[in-house]
Protein backbone atom coordinates (compact mmCIF):
# COMPACT_ATOMS: atom_id res chain seq x y z
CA UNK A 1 91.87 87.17 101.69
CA UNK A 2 93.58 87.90 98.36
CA UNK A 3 95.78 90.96 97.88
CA UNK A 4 93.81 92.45 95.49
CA UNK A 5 89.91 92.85 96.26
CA UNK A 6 89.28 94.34 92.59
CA UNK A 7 91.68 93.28 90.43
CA UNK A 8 89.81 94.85 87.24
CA UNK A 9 90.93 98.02 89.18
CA UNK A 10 94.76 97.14 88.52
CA UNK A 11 97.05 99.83 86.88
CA UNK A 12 96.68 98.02 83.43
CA UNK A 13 92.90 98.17 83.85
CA UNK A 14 93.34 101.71 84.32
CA UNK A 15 95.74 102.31 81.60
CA UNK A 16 93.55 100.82 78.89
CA UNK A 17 92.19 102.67 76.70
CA UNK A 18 90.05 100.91 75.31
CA UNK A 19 88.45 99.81 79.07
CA UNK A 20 88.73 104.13 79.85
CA UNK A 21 86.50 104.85 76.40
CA UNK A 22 84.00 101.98 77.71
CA UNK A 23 83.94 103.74 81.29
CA UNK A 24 84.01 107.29 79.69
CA UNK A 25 80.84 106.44 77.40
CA UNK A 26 78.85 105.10 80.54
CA UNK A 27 79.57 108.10 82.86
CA UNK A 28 78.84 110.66 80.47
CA UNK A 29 75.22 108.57 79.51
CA UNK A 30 74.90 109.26 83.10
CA UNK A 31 75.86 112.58 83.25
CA UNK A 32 74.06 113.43 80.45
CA UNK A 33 70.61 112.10 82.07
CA UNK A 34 70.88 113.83 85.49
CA UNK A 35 71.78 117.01 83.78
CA UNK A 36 68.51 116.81 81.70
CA UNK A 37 66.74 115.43 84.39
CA UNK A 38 68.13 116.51 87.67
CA UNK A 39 71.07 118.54 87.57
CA UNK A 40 71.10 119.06 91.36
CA UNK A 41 71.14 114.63 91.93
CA UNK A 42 73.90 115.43 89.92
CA UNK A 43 75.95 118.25 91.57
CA UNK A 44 75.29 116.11 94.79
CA UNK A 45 76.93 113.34 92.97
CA UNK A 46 79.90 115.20 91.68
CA UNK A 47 80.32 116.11 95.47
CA UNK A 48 80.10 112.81 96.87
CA UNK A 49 82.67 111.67 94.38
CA UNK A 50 84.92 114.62 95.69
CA UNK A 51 85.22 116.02 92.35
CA UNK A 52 86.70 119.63 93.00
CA UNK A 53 84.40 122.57 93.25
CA UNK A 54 86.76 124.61 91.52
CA UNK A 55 87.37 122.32 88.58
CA UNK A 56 83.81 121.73 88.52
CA UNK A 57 83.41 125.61 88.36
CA UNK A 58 85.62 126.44 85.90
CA UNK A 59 84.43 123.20 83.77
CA UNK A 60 80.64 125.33 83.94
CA UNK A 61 82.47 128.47 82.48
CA UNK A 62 84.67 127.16 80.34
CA UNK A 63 82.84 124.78 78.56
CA UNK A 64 80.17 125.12 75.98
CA UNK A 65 76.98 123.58 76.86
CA UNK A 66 77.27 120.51 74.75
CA UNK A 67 80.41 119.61 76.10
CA UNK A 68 79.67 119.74 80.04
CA UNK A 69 79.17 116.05 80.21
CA UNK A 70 81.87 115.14 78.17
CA UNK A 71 84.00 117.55 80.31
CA UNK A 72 82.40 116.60 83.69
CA UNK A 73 82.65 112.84 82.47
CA UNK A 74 86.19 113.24 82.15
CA UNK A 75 86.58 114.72 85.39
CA UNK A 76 84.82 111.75 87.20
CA UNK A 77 87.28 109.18 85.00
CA UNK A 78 90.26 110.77 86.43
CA UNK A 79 88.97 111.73 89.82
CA UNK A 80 88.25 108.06 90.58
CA UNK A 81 91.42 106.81 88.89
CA UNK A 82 93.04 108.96 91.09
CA UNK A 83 90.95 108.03 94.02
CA UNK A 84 92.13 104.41 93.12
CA UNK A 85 95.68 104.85 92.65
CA UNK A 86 95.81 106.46 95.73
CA UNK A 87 94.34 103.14 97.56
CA UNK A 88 96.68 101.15 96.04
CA UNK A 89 99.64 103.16 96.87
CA UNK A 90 97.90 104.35 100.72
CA UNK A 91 96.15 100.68 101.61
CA UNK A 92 94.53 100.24 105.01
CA UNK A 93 93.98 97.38 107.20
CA UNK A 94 90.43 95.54 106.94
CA UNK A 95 88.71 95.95 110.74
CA UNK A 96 87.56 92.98 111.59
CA UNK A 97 85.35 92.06 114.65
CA UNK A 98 88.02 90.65 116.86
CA UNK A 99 90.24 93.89 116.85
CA UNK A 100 86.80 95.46 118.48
């Protein structure tokens, strides 16, 4: 098994920023739909993606209402660049069936 499962997830993938405007345009397409649609899909979202509550809550009064999803958008970018950075530099062993 290679080193790297994902290698579109390396640290130049990350710093491009041309490949970050790509993945910032598709979150906040996202974002924008479940806030029309349904904000609380969303919220559960945000939470599953351990975006911080009090980010999230000063993002909600801080930030005019056509700029949450650019703002919460943002937030997911850098909360799973940061959840990805911190794989690389943290990396745990696969479990596989024989160490059962």
């Amino acid at each position: 098994m290679g080193d790297n499962l994902f290698p579109e997830y390396s640290e130049q993938f990350l710093e491009d920023a041309d490949h970050e405007k790509k993945w910032l345009a598709i979150i906040q397409q996202r974002v924008e739909e479940l806030l029309e649609k349904d904000p609380g899909l969303l919220f559960s979202h945000l939470y599953r993606l351990d975006v911080e509550e009090s980010i999230l809550q000063s993002i909600l009064k801080n930030v005019s209402a056509n700029q949450l999803p650019t703002a919460i958008s943002e937030e997911i970018w850098k909360r799973q660049k940061a959840r990805i950075m911190s794989r690389k530099n943290n990396p745990q062993g696969w479990i596989l069936d024989s160490d059962f």
